[in-house]
N, C-alpha and C. Protein backbone atom coordinates (compact mmCIF):
# COMPACT_ATOMS: atom_id res chain seq x y z
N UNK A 1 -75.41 -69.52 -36.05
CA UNK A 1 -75.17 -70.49 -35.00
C UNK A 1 -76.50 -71.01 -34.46
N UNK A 2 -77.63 -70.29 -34.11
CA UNK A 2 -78.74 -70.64 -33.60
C UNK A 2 -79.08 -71.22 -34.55
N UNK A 3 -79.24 -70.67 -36.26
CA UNK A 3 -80.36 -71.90 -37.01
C UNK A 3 -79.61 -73.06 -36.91
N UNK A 4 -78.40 -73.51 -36.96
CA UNK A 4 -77.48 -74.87 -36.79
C UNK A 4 -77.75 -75.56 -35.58
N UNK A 5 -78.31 -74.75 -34.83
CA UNK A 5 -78.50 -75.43 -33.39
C UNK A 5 -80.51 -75.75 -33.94
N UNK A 6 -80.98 -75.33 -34.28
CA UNK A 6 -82.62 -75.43 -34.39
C UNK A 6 -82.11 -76.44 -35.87
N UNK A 7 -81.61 -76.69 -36.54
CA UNK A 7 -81.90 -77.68 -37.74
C UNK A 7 -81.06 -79.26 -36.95
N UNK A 8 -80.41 -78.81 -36.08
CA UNK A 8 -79.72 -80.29 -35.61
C UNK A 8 -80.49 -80.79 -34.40
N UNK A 9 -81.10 -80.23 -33.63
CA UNK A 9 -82.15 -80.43 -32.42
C UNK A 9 -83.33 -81.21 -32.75
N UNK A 10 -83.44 -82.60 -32.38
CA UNK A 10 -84.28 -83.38 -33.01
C UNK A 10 -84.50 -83.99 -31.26
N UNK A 11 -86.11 -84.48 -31.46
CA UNK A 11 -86.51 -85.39 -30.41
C UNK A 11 -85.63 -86.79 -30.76
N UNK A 12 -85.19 -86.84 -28.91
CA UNK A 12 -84.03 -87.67 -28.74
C UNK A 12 -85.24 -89.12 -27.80
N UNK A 13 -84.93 -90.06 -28.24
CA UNK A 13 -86.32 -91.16 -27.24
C UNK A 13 -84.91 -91.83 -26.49
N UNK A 14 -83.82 -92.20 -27.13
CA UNK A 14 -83.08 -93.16 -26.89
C UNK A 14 -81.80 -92.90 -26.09
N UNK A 15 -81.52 -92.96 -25.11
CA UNK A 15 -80.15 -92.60 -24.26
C UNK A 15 -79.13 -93.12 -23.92
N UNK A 16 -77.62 -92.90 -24.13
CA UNK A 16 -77.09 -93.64 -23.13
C UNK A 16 -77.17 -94.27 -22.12
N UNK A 17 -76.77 -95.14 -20.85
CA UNK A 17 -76.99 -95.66 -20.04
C UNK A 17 -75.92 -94.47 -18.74
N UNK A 18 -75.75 -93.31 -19.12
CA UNK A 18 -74.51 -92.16 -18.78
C UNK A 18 -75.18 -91.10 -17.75
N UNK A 19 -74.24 -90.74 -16.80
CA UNK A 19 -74.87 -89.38 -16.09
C UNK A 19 -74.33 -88.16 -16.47
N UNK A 20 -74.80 -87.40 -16.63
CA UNK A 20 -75.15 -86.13 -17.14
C UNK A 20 -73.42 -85.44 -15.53
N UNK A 21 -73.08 -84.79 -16.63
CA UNK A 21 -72.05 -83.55 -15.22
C UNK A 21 -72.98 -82.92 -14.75
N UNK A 22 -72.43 -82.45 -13.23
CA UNK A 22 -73.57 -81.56 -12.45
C UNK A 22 -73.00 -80.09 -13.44
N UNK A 23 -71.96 -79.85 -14.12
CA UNK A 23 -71.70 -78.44 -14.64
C UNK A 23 -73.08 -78.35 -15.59
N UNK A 24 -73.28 -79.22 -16.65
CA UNK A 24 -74.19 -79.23 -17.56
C UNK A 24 -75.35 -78.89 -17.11
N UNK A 25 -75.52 -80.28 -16.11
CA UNK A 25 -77.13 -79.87 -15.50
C UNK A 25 -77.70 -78.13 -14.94
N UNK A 26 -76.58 -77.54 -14.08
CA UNK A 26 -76.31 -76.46 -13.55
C UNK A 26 -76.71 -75.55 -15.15
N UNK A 27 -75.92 -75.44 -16.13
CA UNK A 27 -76.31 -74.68 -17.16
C UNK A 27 -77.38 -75.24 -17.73
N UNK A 28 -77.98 -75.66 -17.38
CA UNK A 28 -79.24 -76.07 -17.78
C UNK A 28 -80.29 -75.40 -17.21
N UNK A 29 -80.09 -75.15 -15.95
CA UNK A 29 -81.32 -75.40 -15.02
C UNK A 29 -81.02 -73.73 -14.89
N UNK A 30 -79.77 -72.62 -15.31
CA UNK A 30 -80.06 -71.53 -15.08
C UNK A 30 -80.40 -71.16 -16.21
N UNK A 31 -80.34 -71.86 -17.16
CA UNK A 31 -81.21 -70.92 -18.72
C UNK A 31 -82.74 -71.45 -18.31
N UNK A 32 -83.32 -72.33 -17.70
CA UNK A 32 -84.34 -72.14 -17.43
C UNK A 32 -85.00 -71.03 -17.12
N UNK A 33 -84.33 -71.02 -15.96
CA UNK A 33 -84.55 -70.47 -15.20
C UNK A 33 -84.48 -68.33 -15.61
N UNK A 34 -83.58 -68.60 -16.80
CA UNK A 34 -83.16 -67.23 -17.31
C UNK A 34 -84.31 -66.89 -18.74
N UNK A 35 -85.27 -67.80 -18.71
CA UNK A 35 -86.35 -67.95 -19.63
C UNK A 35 -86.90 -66.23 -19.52
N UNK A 36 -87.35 -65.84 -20.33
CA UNK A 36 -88.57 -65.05 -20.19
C UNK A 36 -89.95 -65.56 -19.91
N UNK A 37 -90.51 -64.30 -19.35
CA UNK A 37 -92.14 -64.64 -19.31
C UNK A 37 -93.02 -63.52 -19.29
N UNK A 38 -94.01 -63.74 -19.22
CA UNK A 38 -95.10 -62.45 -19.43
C UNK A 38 -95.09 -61.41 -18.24
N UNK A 39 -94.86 -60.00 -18.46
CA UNK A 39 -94.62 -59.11 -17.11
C UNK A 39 -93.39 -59.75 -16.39
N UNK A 40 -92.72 -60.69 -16.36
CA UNK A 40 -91.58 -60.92 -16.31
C UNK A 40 -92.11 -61.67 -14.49
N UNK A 41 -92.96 -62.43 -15.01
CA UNK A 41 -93.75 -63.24 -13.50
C UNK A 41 -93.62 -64.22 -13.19
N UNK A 42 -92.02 -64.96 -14.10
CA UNK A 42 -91.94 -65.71 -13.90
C UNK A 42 -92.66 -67.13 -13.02
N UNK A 43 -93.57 -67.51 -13.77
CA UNK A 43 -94.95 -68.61 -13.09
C UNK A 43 -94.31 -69.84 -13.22
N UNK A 44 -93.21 -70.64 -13.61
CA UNK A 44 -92.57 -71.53 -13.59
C UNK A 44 -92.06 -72.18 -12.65
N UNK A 45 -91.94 -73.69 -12.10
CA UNK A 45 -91.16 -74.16 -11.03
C UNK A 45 -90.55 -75.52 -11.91
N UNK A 46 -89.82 -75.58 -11.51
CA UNK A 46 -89.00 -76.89 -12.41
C UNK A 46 -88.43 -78.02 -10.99
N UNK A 47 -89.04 -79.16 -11.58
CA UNK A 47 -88.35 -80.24 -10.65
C UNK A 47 -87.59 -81.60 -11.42
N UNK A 48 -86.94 -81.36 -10.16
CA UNK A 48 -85.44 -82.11 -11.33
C UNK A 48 -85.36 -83.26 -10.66
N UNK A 49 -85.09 -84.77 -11.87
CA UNK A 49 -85.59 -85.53 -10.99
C UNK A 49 -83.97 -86.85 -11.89
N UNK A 50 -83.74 -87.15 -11.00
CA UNK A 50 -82.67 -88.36 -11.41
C UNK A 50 -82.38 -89.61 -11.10
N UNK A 51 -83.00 -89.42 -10.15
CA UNK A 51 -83.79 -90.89 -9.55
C UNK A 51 -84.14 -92.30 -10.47
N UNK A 52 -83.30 -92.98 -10.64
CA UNK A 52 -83.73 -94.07 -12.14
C UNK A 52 -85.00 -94.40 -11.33
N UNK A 53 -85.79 -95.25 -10.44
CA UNK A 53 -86.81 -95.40 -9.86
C UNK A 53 -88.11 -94.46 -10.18
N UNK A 54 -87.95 -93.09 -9.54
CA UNK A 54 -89.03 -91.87 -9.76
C UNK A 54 -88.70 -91.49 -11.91
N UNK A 55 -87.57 -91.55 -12.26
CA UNK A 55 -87.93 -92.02 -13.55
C UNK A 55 -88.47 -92.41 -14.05
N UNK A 56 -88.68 -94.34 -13.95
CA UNK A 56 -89.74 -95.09 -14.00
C UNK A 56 -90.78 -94.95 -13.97
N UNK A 57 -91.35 -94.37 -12.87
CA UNK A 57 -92.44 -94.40 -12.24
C UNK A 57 -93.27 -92.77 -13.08
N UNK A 58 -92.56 -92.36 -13.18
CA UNK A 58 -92.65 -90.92 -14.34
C UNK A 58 -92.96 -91.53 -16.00
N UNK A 59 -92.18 -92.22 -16.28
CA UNK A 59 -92.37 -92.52 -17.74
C UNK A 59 -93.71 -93.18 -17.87
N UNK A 60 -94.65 -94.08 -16.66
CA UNK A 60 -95.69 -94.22 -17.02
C UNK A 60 -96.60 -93.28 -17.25
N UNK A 61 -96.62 -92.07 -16.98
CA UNK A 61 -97.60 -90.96 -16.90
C UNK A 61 -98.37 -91.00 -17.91
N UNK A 62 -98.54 -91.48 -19.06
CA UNK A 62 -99.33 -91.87 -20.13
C UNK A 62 -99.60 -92.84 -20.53
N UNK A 63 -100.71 -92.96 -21.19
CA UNK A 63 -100.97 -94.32 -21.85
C UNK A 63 -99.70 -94.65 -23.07
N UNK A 64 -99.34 -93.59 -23.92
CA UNK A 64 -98.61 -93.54 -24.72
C UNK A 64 -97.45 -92.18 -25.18
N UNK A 65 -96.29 -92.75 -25.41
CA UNK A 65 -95.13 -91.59 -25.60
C UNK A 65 -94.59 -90.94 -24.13
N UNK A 66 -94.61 -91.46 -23.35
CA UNK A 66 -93.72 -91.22 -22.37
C UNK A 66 -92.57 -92.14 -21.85
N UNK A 67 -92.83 -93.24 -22.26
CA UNK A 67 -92.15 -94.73 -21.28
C UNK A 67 -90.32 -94.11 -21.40
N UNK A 68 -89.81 -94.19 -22.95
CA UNK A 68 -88.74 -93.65 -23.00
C UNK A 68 -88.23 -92.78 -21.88
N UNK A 69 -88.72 -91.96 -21.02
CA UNK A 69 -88.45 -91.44 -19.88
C UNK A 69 -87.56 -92.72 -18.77
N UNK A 70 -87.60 -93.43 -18.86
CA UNK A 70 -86.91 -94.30 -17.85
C UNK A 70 -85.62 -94.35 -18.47
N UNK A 71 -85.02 -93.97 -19.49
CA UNK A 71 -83.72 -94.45 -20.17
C UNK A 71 -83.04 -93.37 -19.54
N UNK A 72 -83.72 -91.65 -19.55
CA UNK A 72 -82.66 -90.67 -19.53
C UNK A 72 -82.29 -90.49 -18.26
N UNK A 73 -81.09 -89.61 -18.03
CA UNK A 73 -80.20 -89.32 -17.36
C UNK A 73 -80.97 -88.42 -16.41
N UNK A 74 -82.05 -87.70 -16.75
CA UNK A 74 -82.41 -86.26 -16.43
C UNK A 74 -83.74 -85.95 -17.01
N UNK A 75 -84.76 -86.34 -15.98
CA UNK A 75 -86.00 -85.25 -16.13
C UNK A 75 -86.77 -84.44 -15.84
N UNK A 76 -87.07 -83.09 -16.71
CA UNK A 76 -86.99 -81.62 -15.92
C UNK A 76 -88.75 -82.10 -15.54
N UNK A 77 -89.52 -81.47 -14.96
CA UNK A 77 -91.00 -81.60 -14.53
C UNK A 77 -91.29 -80.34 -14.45
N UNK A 78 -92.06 -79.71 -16.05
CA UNK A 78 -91.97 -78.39 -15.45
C UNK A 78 -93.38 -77.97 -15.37
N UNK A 79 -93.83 -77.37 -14.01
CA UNK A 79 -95.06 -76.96 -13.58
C UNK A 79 -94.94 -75.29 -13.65
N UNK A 80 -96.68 -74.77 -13.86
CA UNK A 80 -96.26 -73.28 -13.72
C UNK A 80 -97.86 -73.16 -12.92
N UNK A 81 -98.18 -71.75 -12.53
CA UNK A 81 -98.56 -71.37 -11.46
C UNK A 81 -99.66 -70.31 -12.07
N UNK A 82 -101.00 -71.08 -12.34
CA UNK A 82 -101.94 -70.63 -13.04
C UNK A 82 -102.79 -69.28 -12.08
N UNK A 83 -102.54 -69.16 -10.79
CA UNK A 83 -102.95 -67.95 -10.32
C UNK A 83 -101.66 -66.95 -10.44
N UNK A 84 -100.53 -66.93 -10.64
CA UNK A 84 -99.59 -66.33 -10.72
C UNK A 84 -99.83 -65.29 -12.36
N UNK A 85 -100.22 -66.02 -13.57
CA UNK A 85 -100.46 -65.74 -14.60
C UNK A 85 -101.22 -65.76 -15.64
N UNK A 86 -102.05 -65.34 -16.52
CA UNK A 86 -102.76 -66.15 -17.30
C UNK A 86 -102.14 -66.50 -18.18
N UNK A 87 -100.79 -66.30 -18.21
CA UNK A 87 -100.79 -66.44 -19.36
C UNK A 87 -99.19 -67.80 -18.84
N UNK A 88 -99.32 -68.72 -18.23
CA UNK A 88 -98.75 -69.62 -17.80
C UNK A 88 -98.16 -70.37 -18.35
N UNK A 89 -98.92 -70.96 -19.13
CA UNK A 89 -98.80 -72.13 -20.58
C UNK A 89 -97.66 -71.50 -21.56
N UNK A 90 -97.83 -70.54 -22.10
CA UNK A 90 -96.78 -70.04 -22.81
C UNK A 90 -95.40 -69.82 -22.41
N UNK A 91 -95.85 -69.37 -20.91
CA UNK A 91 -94.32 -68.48 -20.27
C UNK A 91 -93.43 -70.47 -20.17
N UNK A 92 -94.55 -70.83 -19.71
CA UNK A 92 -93.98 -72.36 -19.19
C UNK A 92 -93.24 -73.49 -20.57
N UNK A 93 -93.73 -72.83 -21.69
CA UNK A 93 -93.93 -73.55 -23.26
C UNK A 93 -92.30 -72.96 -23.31
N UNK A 94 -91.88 -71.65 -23.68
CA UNK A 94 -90.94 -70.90 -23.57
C UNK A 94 -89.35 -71.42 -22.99
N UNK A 95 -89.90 -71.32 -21.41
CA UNK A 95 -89.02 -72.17 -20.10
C UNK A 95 -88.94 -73.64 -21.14
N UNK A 96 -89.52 -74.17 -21.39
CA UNK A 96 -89.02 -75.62 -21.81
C UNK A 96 -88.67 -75.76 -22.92
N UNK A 97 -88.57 -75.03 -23.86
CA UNK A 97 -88.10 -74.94 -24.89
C UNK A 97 -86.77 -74.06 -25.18
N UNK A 98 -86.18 -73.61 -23.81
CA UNK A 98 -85.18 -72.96 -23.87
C UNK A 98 -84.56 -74.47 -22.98
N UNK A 99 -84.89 -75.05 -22.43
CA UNK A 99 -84.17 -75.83 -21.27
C UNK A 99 -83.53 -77.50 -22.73
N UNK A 100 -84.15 -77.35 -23.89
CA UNK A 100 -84.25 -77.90 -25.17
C UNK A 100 -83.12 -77.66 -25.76
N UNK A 101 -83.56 -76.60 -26.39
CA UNK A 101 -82.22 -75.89 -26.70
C UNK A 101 -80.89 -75.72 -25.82
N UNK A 102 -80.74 -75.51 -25.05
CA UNK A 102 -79.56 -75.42 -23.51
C UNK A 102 -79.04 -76.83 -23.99
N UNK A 103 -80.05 -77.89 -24.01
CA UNK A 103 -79.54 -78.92 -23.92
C UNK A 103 -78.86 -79.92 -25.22
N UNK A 104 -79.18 -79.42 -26.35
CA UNK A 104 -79.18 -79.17 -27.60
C UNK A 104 -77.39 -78.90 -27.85
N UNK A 105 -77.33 -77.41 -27.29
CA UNK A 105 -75.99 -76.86 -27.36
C UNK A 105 -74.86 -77.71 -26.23
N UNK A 106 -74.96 -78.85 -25.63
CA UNK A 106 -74.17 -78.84 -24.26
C UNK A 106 -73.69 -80.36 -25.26
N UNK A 107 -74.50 -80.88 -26.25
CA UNK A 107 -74.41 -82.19 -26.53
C UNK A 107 -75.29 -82.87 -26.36
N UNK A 108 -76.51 -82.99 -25.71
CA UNK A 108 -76.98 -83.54 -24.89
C UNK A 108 -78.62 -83.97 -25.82
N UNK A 109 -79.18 -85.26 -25.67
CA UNK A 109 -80.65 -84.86 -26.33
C UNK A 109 -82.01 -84.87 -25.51
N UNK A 110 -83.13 -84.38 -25.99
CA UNK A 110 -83.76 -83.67 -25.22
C UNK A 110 -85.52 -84.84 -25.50
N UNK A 111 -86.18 -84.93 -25.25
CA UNK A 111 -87.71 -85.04 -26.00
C UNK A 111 -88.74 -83.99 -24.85
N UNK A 112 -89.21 -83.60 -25.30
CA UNK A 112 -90.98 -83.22 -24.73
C UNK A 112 -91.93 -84.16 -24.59
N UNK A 113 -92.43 -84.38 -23.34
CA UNK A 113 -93.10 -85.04 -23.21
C UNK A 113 -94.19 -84.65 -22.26
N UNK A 114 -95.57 -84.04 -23.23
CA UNK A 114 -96.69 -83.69 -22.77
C UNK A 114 -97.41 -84.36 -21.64
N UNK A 115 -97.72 -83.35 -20.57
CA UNK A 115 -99.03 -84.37 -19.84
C UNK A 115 -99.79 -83.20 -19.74
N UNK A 116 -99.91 -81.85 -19.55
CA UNK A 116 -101.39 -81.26 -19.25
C UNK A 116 -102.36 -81.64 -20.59
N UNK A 117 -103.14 -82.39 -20.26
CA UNK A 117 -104.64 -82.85 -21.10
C UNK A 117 -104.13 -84.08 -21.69
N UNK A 118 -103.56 -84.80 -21.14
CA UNK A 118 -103.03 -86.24 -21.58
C UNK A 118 -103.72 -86.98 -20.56
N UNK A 119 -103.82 -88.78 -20.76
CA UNK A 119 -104.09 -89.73 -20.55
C UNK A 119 -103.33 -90.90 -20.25
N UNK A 120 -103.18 -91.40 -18.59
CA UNK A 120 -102.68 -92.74 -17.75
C UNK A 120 -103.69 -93.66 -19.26
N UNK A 121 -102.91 -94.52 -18.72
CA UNK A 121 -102.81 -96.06 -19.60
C UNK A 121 -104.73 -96.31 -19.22
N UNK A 122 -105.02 -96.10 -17.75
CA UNK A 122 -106.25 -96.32 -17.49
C UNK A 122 -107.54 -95.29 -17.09
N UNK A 123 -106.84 -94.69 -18.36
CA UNK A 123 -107.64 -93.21 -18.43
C UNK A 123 -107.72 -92.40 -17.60
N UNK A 124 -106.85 -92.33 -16.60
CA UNK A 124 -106.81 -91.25 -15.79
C UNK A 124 -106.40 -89.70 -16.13
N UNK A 125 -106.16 -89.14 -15.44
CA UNK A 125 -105.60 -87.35 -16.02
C UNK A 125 -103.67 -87.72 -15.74
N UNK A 126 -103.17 -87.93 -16.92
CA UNK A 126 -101.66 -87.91 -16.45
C UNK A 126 -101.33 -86.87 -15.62
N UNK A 127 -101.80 -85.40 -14.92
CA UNK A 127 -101.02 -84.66 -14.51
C UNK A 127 -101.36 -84.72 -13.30
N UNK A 128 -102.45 -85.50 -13.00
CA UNK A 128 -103.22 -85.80 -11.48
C UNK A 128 -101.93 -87.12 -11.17
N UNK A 129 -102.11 -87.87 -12.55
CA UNK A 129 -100.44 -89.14 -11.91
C UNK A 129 -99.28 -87.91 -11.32
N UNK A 130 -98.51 -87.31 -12.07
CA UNK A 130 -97.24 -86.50 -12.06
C UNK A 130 -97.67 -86.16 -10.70
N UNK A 131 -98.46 -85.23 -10.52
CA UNK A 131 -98.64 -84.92 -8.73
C UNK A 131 -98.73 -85.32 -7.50
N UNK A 132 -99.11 -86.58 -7.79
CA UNK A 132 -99.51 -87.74 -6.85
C UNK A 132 -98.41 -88.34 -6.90
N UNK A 133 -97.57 -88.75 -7.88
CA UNK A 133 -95.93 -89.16 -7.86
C UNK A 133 -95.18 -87.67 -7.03
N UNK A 134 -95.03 -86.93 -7.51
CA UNK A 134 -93.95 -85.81 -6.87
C UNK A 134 -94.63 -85.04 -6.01
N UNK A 135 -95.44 -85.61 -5.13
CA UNK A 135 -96.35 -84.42 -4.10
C UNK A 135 -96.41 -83.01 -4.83
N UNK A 136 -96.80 -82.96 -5.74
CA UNK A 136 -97.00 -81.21 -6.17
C UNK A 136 -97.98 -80.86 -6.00
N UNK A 137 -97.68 -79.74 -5.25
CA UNK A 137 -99.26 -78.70 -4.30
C UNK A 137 -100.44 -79.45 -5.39
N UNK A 138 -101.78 -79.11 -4.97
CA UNK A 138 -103.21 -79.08 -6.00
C UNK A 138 -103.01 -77.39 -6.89
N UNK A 139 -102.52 -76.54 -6.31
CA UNK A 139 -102.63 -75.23 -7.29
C UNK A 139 -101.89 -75.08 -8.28
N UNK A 140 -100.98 -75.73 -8.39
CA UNK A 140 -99.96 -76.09 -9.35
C UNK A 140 -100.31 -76.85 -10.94
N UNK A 141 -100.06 -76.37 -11.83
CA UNK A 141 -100.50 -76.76 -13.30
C UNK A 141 -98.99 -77.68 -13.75
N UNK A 142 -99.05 -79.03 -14.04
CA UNK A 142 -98.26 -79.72 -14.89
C UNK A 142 -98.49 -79.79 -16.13
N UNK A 143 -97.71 -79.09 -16.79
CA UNK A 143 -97.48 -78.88 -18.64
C UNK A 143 -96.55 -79.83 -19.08
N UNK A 144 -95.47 -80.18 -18.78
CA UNK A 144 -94.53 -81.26 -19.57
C UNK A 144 -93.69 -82.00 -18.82
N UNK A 145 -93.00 -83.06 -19.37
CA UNK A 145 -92.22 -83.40 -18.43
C UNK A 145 -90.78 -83.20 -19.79
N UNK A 146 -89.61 -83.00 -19.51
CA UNK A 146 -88.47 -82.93 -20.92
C UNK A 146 -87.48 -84.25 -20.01
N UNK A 147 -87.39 -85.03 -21.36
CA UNK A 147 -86.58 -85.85 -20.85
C UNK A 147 -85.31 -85.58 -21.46
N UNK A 148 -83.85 -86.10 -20.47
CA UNK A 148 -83.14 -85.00 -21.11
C UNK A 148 -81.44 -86.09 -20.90
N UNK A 149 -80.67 -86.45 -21.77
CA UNK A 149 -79.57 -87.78 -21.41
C UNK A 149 -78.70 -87.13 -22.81
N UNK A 150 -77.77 -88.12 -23.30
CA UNK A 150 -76.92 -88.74 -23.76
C UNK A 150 -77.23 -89.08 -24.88
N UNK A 151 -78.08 -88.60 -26.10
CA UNK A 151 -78.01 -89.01 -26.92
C UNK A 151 -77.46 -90.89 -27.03
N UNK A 152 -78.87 -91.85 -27.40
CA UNK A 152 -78.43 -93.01 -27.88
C UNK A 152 -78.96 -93.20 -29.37
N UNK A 153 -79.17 -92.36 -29.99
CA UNK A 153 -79.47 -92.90 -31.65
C UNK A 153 -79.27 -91.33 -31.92
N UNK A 154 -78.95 -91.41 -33.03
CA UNK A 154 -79.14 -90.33 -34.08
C UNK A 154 -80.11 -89.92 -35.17
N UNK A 155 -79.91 -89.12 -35.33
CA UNK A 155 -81.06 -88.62 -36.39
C UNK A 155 -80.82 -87.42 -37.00
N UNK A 156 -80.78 -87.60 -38.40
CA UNK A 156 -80.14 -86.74 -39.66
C UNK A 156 -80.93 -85.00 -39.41
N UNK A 157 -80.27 -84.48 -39.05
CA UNK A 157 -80.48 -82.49 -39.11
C UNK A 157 -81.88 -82.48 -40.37
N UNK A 158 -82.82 -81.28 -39.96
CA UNK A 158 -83.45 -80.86 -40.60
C UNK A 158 -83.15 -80.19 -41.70
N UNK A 159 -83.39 -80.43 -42.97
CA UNK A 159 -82.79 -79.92 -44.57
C UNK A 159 -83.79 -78.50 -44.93
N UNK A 160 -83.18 -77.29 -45.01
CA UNK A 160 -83.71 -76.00 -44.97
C UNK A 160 -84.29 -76.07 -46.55
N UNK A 161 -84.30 -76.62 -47.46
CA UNK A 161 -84.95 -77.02 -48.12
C UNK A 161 -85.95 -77.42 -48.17
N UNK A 162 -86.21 -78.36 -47.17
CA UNK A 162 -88.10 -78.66 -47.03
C UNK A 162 -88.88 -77.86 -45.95
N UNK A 163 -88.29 -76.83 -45.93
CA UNK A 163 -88.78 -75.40 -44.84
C UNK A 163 -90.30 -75.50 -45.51
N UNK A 164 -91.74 -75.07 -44.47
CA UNK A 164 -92.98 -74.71 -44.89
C UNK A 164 -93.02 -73.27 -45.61
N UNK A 165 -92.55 -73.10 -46.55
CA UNK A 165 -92.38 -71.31 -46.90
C UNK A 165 -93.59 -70.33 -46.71
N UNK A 166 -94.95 -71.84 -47.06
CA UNK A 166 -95.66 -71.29 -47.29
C UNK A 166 -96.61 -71.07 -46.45
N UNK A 167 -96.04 -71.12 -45.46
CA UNK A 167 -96.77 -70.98 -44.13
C UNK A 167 -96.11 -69.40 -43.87
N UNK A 168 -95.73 -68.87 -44.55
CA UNK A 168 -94.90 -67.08 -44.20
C UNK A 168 -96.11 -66.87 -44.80
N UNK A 169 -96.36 -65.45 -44.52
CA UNK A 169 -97.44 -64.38 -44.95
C UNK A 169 -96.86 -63.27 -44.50
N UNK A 170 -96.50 -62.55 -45.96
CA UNK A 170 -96.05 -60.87 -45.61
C UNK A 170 -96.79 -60.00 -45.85
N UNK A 171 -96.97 -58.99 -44.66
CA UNK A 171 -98.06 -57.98 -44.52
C UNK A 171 -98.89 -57.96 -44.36
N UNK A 172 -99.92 -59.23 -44.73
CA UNK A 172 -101.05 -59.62 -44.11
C UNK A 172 -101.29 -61.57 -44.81
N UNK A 173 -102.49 -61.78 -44.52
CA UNK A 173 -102.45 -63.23 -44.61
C UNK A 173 -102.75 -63.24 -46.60
């Protein structure tokens, strides 16, 4: 069941014009939230944003590969808490890649959309934009934003056939 769910889970850019059930969103936001993390320190904060406007104004956060953010239904903002952990990035990589999957299984499609060490249209730090849009403290680290709707295009499942095999190494490299 999981590899069927990981070979059909494809970055989604394109959305319905549809709102998401608050049941969905709700199972969404507690598998986040039910993520693992390192020492179990949970360093994650997630802000949920549905606002077609603060959408907008979100999808510019880059010069490039974010705009699609104004179409979806639902985008998670997920920040994590670099004195809380060192090991942040991962626990936070984890959290959003389960909130992917969640969303994956509900029907729903998902994209990632990077800003820690990304670039505004006018070279600014996209995650200095994201903060300055959603007042988020200065101690606070922005890693991604997941945009998250209604599937509006499709796109054919990954064929276990063109798997990297050779990227396995048993027992040593």
């Amino acid at each position: 069941m999981m590899l069927n769910l990981l070979k059909e889970r494809r970055s989604i850019r394109k959305y319905e014009a549809r709102a998401l059930e608050k049941e969905k969103v709700d199972i969404i936001l507690k598998s986040a939230l039910l993520s693992p993390s390192s020492r179990n320190l949970r360093p994650w904060k997630f802000i949920i944003v549905t606002e077609k406007e603060m959408l907008n104004k979100l999808s510019q956060c880059k010069a490039h590969g974010s705009k699609f953010l104004e179409g979806a239904a639902l985008g998670i903002v997920v920040i994590g808490d670099p004195d809380k952990s060192d090991v942040w990035i991962e626990d936070v990589s984890i959290a959003s890649t389960i909130i992917q999957l969640t969303a994956q299984s509900l029907g729903l499609g998902s994209c990632w959309i990077q800003v820690r060490k990304r670039k505004t249209a006018d070279d600014g730090s996209s995650e200095d934009y994201v903060k300055d849009v959603l007042d988020i403290p200065k101690r606070y680290r922005v890693d991604n934003i997941i945009a998250i709707g209604y599937p509006g295009e499709s796109k054919e499942a990954y064929n276990e056939d063109r798997l990297l095999y050779d990227k396995i190494h048993i027992g040593k490299y």
